[in-house]
Protein backbone atom coordinates (compact mmCIF):
# COMPACT_ATOMS: atom_id res chain seq x y z
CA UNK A 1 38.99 72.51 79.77
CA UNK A 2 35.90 73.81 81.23
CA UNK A 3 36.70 74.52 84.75
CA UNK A 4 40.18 76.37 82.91
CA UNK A 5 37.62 78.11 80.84
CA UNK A 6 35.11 79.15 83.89
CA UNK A 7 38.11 80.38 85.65
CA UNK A 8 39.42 82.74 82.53
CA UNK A 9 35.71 83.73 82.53
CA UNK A 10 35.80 85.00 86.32
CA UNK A 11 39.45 86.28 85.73
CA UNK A 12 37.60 88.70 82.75
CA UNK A 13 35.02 89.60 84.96
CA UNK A 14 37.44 90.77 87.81
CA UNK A 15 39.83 92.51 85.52
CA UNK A 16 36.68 94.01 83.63
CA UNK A 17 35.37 95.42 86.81
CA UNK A 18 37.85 97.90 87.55
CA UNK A 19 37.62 99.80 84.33
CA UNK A 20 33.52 100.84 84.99
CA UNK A 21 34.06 102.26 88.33
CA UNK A 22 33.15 105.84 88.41
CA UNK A 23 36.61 107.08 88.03
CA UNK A 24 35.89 111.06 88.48
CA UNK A 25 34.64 110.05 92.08
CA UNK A 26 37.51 108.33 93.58
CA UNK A 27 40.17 110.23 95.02
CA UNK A 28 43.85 109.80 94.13
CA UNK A 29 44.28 110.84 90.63
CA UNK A 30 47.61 108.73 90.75
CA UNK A 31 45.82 105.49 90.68
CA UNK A 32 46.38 103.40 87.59
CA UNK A 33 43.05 101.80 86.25
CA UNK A 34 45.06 99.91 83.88
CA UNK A 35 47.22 97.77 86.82
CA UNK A 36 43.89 97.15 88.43
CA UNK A 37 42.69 95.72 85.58
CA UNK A 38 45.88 93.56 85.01
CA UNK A 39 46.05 92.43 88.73
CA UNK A 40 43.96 89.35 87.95
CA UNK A 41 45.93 88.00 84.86
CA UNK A 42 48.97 88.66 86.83
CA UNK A 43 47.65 86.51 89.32
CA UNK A 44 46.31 84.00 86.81
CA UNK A 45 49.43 84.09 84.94
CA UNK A 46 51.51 83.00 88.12
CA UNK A 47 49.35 80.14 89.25
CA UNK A 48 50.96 76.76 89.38
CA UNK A 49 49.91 74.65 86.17
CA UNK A 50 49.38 70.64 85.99
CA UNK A 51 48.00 70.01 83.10
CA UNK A 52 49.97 69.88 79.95
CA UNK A 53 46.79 71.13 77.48
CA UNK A 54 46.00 74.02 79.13
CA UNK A 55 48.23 75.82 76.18
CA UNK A 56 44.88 76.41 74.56
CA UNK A 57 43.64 78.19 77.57
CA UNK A 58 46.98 80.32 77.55
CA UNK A 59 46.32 81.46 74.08
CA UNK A 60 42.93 82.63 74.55
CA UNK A 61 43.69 84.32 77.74
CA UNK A 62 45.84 86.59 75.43
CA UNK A 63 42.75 87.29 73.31
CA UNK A 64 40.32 87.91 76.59
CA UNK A 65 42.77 90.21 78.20
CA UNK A 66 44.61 92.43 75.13
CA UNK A 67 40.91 94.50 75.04
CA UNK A 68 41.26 94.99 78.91
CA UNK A 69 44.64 96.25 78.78
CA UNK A 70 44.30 98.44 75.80
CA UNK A 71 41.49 100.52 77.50
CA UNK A 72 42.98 100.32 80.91
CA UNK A 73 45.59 101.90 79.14
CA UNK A 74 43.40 104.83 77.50
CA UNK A 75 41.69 104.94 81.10
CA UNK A 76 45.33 106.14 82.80
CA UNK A 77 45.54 108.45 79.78
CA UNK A 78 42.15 109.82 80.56
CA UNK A 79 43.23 110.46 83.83
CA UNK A 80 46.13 112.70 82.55
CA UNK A 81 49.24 110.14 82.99
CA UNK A 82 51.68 110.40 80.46
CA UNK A 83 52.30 108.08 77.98
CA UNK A 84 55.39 106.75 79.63
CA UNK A 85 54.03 106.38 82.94
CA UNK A 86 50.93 104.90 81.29
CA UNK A 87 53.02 102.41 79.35
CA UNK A 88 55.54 101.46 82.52
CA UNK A 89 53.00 100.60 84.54
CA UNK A 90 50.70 98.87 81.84
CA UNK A 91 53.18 97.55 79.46
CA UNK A 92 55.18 96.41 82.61
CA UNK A 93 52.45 94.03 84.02
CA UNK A 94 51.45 92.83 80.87
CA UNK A 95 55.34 91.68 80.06
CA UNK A 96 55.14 89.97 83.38
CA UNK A 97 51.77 88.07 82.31
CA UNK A 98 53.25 86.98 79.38
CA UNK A 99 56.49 85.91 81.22
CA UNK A 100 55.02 84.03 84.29
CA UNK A 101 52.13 82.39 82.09
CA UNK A 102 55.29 81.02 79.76
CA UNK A 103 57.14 80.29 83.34
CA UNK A 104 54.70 78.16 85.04
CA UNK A 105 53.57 76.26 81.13
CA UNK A 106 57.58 75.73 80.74
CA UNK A 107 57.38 74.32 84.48
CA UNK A 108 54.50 71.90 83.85
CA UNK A 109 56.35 69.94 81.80
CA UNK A 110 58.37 67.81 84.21
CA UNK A 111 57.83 66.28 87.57
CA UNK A 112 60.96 68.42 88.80
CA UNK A 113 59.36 71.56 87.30
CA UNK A 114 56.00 71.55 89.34
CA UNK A 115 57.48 71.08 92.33
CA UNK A 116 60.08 73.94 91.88
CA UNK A 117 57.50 76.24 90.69
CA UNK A 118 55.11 75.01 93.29
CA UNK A 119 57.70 75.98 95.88
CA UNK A 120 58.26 78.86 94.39
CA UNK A 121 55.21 80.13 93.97
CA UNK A 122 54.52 79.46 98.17
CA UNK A 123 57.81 80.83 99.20
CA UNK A 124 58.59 83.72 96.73
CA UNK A 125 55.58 84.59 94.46
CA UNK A 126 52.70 85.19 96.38
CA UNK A 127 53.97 84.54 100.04
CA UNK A 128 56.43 86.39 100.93
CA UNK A 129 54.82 89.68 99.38
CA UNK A 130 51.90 88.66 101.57
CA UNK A 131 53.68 88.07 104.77
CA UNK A 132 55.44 91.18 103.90
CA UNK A 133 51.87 93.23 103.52
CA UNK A 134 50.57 91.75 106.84
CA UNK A 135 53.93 93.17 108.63
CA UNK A 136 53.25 96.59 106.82
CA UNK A 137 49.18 96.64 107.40
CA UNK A 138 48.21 95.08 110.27
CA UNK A 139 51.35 93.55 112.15
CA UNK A 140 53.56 96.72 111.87
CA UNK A 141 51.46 98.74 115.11
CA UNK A 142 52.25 94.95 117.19
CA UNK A 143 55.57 93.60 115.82
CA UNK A 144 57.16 96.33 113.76
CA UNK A 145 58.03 96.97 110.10
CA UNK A 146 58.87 93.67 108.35
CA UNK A 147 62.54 92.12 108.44
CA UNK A 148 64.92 93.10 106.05
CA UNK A 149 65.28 88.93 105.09
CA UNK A 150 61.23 89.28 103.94
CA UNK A 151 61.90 92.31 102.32
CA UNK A 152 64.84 90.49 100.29
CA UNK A 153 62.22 87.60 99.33
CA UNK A 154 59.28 89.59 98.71
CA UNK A 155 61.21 92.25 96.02
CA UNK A 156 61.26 89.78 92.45
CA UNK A 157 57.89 88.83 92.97
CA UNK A 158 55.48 90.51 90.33
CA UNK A 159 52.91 90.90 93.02
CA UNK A 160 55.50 93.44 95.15
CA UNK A 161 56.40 94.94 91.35
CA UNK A 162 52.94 95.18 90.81
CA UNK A 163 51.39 96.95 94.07
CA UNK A 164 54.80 99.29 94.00
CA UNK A 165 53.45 100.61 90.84
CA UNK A 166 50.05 100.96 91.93
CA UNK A 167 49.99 104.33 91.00
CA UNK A 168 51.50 106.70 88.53
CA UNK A 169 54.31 107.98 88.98
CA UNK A 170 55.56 104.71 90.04
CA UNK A 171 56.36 104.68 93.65
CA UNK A 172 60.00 103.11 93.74
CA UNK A 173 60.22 99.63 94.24
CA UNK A 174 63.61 98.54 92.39
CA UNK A 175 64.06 100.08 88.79
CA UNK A 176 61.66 101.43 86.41
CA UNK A 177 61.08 97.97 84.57
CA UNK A 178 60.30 94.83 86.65
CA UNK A 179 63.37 93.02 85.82
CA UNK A 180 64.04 91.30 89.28
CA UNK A 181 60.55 89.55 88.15
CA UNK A 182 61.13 88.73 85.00
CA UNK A 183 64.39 87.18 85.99
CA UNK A 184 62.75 85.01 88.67
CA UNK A 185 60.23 83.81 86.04
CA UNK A 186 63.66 83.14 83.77
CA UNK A 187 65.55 81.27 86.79
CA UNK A 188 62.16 79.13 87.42
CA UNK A 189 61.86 78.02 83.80
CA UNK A 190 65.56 77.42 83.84
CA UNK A 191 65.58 74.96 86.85
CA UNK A 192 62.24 73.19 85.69
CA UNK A 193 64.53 70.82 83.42
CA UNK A 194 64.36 69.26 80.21
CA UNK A 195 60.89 69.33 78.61
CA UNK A 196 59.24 66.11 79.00
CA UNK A 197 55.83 65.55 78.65
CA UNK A 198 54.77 64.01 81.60
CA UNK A 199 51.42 64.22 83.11
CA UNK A 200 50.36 64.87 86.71
C-alpha cells in the first residue's frame, strides 16, 4: 500500500504539472491542457495489476484525479474550445481511465487474467503505439512510414486514442469517441476468466 500510494502521489504530481504551465506563452492554441493532464492516469490506469487490494488505491485515484480533470477541463475552455470539443477530448480519456483501471483490476483476479493482460499490455497497449511513434519520429527519414500491420495493432490502444486527440479539434484517429479502446479493455476483461481470488 505505500509504494501504490507513492506512485498515485507522483502520478498527481505529473498530471498536476501540466495545468501551471504558462499557457498564453505556448504556441498552438489547439493543444488540450486537459489530455495532458489525463495522460498520466491513462497510463496509470493501464498498468498491469498483481495485487488483489490495490481496489483501495483505485478508489482514491478517482478522488486525486476528478479535481485535475475538472480544471483541465475549464483550462481548454479558457483557451476558447468548445464545450464539445472540450468534453470529447476530456470526457473521452477519463471514460478510458475508468475502463482500463476496471480492465486490468477485473484481470488481476486470475492466473489466466495477468498473463493475458500482461501480454496485452506489451503487444497492444503501450507497444505497438510506441513502435508505431518511433516509425513516425525518428525511423520514418531511415525505414519509412510504419507498416500498415502496426498501424492495425497500434489503433484500440488508448495511448494512439489519446495522442490522436492531442489537440482540439480532434485530429482523426477512428471515430469521435474511443470505442476501439474501450472495446479492447471489454475483450481483455472478458478473456481474464472467472473471478477467483488468487494471489500472485
Amino acid at each position: 500500500m505505500k509504494r501504490g500510494g507513492l506512485g498515485l502521489a507522483l502520478v498527481w504530481l505529473l498530471s498536476a504539472a501540466p495545468l501551471f504551465l504558462p499557457w498564453q506563452a505556448i504556441s498552438g492554441r489547439d493543444l488540450s491542457p486537459g489530455a495532458l493532464a489525463l495522460l498520466p492516469w491513462l497510463v496509470w490506469a493501464t498498468l498491469p495489476r498483481s495485487e488483489l487490494d490495490s481496489r483501495r488505491l483505485d478508489a482514491l485515484a478517482v478522488w486525486l484525479a476528478a479535481p485535475l480533470f475538472v480544471l483541465g477541463l475549464a483550462l481548454d475552455r479558457a483557451r476558447d474550445h468548445t464545450w464539445s470539443d472540450s468534453l470529447l477530448v476530456c470526457g473521452g480519456a477519463a471514460l478510458l481511465v475508468f475502463a482500463y483501471a476496471w480492465s486490468a483490476q477485473r484481470c488481476a483476479r486470475t492466473r489466466r487474467g495477468r498473463r493475458i493482460y500482461a501480454g496485452a499490455w506489451f503487444a497492444l497497449i503501450a507497444g505497438a503505439p510506441a513502435l508505431r511513434a518511433t516509425f513516425e519520429g525518428i525511423g520514418g527519414a531511415l525505414f519509412g512510414p510504419a507498416p500498415v500491420w502496426l498501424n492495425v495493432c497500434a489503433r484500440p490502444s488508448p495511448l494512439s486514442w489519446w495522442h490522436g486527440h492531442l489537440h482540439v479539434p480532434a485530429s482523426g484517429i477512428g471515430p469521435g469517441l474511443p470505442w476501439a479502446a474501450l472495446g479492447l479493455a471489454l475483450v481483455l476483461a472478458l478473456l481474464a476468466g472467472r473471478e477467483q481470488e488468487v494471489r500472485a
